[in-house]
C-alpha atoms as a PDB file:
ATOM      1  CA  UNK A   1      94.124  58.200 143.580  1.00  0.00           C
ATOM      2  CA  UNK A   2      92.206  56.250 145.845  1.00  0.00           C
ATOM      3  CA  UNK A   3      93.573  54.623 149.256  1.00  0.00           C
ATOM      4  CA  UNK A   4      92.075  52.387 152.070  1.00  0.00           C
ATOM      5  CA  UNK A   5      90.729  53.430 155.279  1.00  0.00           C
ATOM      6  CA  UNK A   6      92.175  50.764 157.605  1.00  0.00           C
ATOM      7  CA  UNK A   7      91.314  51.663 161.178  1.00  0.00           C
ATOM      8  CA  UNK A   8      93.366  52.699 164.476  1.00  0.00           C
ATOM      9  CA  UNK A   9      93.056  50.434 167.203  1.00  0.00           C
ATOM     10  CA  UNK A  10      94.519  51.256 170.676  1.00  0.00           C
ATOM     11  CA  UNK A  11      96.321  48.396 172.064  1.00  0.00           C
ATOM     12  CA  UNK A  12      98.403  50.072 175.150  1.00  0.00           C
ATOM     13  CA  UNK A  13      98.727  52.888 173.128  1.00  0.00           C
ATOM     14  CA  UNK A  14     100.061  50.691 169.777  1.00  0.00           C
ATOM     15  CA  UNK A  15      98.019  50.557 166.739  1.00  0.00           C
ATOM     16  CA  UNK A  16      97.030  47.554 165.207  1.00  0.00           C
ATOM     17  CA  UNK A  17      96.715  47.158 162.242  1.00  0.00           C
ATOM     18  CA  UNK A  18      95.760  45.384 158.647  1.00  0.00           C
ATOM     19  CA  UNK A  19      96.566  45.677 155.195  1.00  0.00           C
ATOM     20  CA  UNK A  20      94.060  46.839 153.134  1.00  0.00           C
ATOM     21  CA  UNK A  21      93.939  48.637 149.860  1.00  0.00           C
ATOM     22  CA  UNK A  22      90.378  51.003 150.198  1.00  0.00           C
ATOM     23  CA  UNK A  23      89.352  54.207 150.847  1.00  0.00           C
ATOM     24  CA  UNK A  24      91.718  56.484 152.857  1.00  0.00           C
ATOM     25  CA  UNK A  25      94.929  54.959 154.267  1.00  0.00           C
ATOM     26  CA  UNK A  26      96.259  51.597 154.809  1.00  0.00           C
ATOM     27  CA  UNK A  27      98.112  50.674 157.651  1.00  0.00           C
ATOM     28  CA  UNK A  28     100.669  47.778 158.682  1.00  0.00           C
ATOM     29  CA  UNK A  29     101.469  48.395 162.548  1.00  0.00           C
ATOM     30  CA  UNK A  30     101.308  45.368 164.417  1.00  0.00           C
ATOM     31  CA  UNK A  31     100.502  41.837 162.713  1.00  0.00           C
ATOM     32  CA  UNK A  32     100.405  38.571 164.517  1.00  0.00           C
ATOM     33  CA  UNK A  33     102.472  40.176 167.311  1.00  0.00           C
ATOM     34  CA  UNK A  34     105.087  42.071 165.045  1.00  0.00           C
ATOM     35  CA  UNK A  35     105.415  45.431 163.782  1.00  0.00           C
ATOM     36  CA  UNK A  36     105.248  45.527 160.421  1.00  0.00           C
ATOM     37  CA  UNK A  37     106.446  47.376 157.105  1.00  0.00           C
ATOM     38  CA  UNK A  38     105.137  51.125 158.639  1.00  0.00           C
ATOM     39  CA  UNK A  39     102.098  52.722 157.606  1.00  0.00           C
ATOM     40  CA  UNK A  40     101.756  53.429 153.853  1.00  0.00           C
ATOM     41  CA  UNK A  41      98.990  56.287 152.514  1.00  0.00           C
ATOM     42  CA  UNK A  42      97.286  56.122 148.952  1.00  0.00           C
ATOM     43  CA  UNK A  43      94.522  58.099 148.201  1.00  0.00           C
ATOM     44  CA  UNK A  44      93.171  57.648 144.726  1.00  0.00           C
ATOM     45  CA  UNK A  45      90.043  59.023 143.352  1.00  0.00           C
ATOM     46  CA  UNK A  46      89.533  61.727 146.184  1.00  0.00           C
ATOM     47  CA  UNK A  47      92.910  63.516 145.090  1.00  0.00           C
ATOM     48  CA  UNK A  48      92.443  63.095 141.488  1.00  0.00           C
ATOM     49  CA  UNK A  49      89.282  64.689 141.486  1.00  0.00           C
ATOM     50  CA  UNK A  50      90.470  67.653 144.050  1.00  0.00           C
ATOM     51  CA  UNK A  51      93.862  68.332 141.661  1.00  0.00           C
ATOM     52  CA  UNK A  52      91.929  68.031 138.887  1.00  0.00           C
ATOM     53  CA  UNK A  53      89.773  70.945 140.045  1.00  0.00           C
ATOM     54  CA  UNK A  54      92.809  72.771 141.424  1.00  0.00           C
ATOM     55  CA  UNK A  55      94.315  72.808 138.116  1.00  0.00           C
ATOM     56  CA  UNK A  56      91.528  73.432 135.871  1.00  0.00           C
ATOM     57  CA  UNK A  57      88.764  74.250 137.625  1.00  0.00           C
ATOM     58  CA  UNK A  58      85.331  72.652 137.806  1.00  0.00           C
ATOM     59  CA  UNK A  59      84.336  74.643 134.785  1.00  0.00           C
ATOM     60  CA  UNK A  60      87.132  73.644 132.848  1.00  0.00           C
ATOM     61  CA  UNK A  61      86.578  69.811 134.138  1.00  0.00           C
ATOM     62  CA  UNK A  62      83.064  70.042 132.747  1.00  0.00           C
ATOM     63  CA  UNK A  63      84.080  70.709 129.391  1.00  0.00           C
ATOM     64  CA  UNK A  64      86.921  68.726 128.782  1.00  0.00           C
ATOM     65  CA  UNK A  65      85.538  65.138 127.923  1.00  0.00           C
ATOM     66  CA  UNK A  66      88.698  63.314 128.888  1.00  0.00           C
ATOM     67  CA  UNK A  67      88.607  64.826 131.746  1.00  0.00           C
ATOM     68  CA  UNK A  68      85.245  63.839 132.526  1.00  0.00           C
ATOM     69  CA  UNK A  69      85.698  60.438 131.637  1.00  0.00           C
ATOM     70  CA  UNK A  70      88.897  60.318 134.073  1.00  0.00           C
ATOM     71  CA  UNK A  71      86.176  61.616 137.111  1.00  0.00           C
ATOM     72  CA  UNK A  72      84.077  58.632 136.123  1.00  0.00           C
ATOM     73  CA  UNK A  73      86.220  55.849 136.194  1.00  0.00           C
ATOM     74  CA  UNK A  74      87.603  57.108 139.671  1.00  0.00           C
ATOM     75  CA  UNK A  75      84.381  57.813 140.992  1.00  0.00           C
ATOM     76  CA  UNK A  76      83.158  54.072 139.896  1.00  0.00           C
ATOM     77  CA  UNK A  77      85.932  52.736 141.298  1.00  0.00           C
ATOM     78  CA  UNK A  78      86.466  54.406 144.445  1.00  0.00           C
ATOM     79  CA  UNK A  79      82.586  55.181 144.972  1.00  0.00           C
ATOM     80  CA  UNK A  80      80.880  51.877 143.575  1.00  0.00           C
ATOM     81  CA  UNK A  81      84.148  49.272 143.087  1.00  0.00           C
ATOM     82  CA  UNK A  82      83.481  48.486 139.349  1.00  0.00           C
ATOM     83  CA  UNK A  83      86.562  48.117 137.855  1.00  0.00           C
ATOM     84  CA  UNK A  84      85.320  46.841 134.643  1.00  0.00           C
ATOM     85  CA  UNK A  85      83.236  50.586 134.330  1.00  0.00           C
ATOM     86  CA  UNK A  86      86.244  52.628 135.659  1.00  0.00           C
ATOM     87  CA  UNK A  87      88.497  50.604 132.911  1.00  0.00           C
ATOM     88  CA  UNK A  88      86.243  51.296 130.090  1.00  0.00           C
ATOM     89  CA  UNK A  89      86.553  55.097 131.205  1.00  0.00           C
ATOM     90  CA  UNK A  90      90.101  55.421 131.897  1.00  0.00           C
ATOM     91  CA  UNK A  91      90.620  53.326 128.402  1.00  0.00           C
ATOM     92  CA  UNK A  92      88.411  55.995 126.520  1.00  0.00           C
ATOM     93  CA  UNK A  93      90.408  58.796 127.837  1.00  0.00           C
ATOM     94  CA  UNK A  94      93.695  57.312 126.942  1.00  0.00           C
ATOM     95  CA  UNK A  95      91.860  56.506 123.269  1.00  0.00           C
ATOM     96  CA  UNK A  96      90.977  60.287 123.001  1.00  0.00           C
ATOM     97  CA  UNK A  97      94.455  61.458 124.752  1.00  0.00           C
ATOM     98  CA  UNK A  98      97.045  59.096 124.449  1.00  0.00           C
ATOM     99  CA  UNK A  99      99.605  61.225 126.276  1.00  0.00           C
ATOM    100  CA  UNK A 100      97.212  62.521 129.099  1.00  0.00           C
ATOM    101  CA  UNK A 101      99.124  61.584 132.659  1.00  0.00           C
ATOM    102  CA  UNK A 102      96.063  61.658 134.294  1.00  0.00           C
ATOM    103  CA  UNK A 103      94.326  59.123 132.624  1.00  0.00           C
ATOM    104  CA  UNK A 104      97.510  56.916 132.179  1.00  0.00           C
ATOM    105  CA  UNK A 105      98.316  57.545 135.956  1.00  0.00           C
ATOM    106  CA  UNK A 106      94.728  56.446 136.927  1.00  0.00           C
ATOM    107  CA  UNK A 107      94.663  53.262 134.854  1.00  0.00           C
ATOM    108  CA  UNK A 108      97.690  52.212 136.512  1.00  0.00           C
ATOM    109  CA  UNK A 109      96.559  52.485 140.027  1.00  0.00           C
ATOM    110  CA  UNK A 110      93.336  50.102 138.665  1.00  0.00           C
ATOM    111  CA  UNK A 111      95.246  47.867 137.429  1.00  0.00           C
ATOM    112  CA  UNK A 112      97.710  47.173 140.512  1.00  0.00           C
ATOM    113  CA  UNK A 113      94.722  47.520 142.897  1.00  0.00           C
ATOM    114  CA  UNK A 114      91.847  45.950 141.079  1.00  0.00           C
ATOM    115  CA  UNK A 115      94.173  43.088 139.806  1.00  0.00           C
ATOM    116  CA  UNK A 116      97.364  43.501 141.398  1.00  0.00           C
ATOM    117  CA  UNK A 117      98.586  43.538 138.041  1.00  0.00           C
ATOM    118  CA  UNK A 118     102.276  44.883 138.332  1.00  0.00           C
ATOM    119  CA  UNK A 119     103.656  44.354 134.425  1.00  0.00           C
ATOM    120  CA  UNK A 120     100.639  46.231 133.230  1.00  0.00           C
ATOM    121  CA  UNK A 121     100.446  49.240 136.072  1.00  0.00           C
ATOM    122  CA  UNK A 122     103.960  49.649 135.562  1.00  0.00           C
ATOM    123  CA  UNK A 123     103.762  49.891 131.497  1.00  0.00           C
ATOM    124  CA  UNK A 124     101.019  52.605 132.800  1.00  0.00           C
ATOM    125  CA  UNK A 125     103.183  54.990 135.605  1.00  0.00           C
ATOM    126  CA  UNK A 126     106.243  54.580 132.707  1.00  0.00           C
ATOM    127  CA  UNK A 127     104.087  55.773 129.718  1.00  0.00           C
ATOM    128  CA  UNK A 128     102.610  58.520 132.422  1.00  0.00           C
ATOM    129  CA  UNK A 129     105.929  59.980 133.411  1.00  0.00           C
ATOM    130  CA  UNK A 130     107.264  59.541 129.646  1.00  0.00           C
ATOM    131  CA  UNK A 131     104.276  62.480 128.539  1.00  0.00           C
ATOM    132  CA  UNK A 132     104.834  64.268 131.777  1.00  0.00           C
ATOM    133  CA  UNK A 133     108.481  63.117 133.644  1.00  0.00           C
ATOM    134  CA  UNK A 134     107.299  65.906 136.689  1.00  0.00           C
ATOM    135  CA  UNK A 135     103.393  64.664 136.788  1.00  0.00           C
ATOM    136  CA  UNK A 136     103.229  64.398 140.700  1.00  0.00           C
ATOM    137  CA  UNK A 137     100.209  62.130 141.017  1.00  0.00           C
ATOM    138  CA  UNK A 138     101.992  59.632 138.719  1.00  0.00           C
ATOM    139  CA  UNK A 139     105.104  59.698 140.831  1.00  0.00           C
ATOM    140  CA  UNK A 140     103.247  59.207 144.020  1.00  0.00           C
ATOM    141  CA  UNK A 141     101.635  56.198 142.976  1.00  0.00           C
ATOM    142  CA  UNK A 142     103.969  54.440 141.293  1.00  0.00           C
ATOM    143  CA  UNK A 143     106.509  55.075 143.908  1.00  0.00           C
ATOM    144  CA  UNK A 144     103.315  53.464 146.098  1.00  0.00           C
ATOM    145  CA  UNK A 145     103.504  50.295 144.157  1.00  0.00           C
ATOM    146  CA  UNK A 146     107.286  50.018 143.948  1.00  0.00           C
ATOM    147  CA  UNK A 147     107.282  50.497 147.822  1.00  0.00           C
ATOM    148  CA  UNK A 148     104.799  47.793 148.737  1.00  0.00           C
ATOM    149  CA  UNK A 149     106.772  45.184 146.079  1.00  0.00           C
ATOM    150  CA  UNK A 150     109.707  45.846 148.302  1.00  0.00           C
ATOM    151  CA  UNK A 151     111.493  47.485 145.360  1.00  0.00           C
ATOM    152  CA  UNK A 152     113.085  50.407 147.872  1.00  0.00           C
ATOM    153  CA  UNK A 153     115.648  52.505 145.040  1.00  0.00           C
ATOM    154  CA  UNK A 154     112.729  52.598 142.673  1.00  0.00           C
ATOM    155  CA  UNK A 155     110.486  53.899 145.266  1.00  0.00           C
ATOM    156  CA  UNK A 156     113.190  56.505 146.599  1.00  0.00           C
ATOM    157  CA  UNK A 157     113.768  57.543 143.249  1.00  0.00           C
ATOM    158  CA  UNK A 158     110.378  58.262 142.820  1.00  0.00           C
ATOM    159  CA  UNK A 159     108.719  59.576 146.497  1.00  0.00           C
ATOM    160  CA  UNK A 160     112.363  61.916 146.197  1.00  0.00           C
ATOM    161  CA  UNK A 161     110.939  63.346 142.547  1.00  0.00           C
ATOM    162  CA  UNK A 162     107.131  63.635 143.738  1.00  0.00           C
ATOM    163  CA  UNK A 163     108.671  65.954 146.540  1.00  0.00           C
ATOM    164  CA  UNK A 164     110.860  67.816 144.935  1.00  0.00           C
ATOM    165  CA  UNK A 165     108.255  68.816 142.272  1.00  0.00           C
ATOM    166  CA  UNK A 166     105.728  69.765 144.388  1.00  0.00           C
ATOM    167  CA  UNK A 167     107.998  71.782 146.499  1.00  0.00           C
ATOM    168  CA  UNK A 168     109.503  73.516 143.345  1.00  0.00           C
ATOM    169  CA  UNK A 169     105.679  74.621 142.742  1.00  0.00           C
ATOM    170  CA  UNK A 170     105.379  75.913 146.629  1.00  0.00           C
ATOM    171  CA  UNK A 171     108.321  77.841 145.654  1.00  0.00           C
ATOM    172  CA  UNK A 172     106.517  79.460 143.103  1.00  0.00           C
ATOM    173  CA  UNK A 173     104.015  80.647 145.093  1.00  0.00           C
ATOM    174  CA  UNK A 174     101.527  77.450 144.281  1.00  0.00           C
ATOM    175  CA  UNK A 175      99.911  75.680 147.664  1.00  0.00           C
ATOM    176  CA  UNK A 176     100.975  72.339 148.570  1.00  0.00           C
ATOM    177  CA  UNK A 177      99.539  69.852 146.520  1.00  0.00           C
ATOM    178  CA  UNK A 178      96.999  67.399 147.093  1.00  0.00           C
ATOM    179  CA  UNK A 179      99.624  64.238 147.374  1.00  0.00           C
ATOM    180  CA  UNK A 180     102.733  66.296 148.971  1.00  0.00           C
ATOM    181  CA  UNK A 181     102.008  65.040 152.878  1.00  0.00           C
ATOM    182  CA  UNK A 182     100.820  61.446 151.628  1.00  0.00           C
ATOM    183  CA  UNK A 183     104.143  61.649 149.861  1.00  0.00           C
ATOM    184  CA  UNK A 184     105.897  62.503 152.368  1.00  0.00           C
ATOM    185  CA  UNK A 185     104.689  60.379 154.801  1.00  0.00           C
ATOM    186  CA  UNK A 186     104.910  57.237 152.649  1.00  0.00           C
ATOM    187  CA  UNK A 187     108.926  58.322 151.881  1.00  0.00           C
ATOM    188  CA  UNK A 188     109.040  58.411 155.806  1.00  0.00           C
ATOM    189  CA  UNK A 189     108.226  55.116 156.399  1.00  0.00           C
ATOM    190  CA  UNK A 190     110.560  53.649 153.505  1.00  0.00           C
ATOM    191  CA  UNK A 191     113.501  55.506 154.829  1.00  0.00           C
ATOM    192  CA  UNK A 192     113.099  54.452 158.413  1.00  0.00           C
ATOM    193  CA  UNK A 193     111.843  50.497 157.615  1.00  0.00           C
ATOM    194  CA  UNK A 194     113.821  49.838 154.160  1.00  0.00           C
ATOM    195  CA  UNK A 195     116.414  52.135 154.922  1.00  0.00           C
ATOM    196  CA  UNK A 196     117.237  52.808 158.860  1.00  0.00           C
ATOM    197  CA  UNK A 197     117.651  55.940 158.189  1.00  0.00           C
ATOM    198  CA  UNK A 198     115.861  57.415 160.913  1.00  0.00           C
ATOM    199  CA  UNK A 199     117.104  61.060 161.111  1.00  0.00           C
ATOM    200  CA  UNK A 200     116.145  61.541 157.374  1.00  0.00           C
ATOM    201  CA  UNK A 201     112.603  59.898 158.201  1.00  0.00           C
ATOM    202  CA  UNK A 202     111.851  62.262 160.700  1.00  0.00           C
ATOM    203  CA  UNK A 203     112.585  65.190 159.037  1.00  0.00           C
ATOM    204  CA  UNK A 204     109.872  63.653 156.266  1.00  0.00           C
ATOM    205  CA  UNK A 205     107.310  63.182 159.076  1.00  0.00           C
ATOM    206  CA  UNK A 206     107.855  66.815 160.230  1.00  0.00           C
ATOM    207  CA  UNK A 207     107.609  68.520 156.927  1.00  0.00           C
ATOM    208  CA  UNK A 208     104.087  66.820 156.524  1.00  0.00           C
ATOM    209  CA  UNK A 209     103.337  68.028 159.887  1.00  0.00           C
ATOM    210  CA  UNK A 210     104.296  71.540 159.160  1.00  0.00           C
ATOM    211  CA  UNK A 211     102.016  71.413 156.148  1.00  0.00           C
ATOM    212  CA  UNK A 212      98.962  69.319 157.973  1.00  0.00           C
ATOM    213  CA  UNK A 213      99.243  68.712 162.018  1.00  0.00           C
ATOM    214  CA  UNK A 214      96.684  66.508 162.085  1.00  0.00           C
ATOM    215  CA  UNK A 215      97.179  63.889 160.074  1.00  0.00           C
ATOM    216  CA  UNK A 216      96.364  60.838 161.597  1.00  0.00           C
ATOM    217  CA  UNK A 217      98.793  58.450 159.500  1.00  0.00           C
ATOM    218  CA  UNK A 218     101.540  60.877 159.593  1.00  0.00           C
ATOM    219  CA  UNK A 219     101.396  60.998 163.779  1.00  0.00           C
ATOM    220  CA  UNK A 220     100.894  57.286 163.883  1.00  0.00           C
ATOM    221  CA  UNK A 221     103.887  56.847 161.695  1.00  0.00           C
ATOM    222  CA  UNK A 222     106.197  59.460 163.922  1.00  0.00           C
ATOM    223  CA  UNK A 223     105.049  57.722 167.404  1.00  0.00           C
ATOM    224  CA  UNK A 224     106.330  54.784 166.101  1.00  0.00           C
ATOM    225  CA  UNK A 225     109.688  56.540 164.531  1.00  0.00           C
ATOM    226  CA  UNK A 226     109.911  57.975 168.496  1.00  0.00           C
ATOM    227  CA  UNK A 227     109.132  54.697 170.075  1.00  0.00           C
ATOM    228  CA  UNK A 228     111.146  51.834 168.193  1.00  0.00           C
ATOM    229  CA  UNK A 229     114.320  54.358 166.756  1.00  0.00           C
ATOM    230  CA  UNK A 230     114.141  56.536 169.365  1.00  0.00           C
ATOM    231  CA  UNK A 231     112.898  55.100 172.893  1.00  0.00           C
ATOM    232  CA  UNK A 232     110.649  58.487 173.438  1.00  0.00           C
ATOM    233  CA  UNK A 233     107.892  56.534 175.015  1.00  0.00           C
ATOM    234  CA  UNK A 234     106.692  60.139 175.965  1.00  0.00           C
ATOM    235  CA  UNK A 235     106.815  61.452 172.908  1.00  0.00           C
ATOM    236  CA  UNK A 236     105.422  58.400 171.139  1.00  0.00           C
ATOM    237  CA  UNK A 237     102.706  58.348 173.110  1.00  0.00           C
ATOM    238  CA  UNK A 238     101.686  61.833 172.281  1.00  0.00           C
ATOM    239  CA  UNK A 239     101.703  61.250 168.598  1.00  0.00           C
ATOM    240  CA  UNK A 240      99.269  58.076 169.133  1.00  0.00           C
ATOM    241  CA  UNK A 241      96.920  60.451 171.525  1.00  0.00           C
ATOM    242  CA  UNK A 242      97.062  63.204 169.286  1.00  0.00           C
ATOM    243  CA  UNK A 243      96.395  60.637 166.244  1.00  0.00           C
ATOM    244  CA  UNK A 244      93.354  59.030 168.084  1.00  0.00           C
ATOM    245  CA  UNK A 245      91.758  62.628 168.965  1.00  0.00           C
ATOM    246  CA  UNK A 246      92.001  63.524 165.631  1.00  0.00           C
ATOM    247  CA  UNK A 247      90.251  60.597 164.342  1.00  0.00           C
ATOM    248  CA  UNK A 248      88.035  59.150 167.042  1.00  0.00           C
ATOM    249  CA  UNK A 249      86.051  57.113 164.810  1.00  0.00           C
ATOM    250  CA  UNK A 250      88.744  55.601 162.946  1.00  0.00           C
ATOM    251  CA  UNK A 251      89.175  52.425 165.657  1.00  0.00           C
ATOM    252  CA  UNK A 252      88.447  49.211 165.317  1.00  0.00           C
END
């Protein structure tokens, strides 16, 4: 629910860089002279709170103590990083709703970011989908961690069911939610770096465009598709503009 805001540096119109699990999106372009893995988005606590209010309501959210207690522990951990005060949250929901997704979703993506701790996320995302098999968020993440440990047919498995879901509830009139572009964006990169399948990646990293132009990871990500798969140095280079006019600030 959380993810890291790693910034865009322009290096002859090539991003660089670093791995970093924060606030808005982590990217892995170019390290020590090498592209890397591909850009790879988690949001946490910003996205929990918004589909939390999508789905209930901030009315609803204020009287629903487990939900409350889930808006706590992401907001310490995201806003303040205490993970000992988000865990004691996230622990008290799960105490008062053993089967909520939300708050089994959320402790997971503590416990691999705060600890890295991959037996007991995973226990987490497994229990998660077992209460709710079509729970988006829990999908997402998990499909996060499986990417980033390299384990590519769990991930697929799970970025494929995250976006099939929340199209299925597009279908049905719903908007997209909160985690559908991250979602796609992430599969993206695992299909063209894991997979080399580049046609199939593309066709990720236009759906999320469709759905959000401007999304800086999801440009970066498709310039790099159109430079390495694809040698559109024209095109490329119009995704990294585009990218660095819709994010300025985000250099460093």
């Amino acid at each position: 629910t959380r993810m890291g805001a790693v910034g865009m540096k322009q290096n002859e119109l090539k991003l660089h860089g670093g791995l970093k699990l924060g606030m808005a999106l982590r990217r892995e372009a170019w390290i020590g002279g090498q592209r890397a893995e591909g850009e790879i988005k988690e949001r946490r606590s910003g996205n929990v709170r918004m589909s939390l209010q999508l789905r209930g309501g901030a009315d609803q959210t204020e009287n629903d103590p487990v939900q409350r207690l889930i808006e706590r522990g992401c907001s310490l951990w995201d806003d303040e990083n205490d993970a000992g005060g988000a865990e004691q949250c996230f622990l008290k929901a799960i105490e008062m709703d053993p089967n909520n997704a939300e708050a089994l979703c959320s402790y997971g993506v503590l416990l691999h970011e705060s600890s890295n701790n991959y037996q007991e996320a995973t226990k987490y995302f497994e229990m998660a989908l077992k209460s709710n098999p079509l729970h988006i968020d829990s999908l997402h993440f998990y499909g996060n961690m499986m990417h980033a440990a390299h384990e590519d047919g769990k991930a697929r498995i799970l970025y494929e069911s995250a976006i099939q879901e929340a199209e299925r509830l597009m279908g049905m009139g719903e908007g997209p939610h909160s985690l559908y572009v991250d979602t796609l964006c992430n599969y993206g990169a695992l299909l063209e770096k894991a997979m080399g399948e580049v046609d199939a990646a593309e066709t990720m990293y236009k759906k999320a465009l469709e759905i959000d132009p401007e999304d800086t990871s999801v440009l970066f990500n498709y310039g790099v598709l159109l430079e390495d798969r694809k040698d559109d140095i024209d095109g490329a280079q119009t995704m990294y503009l585009r990218a660095l006019e819709n994010d300025p600030e985000d250099l460093n």
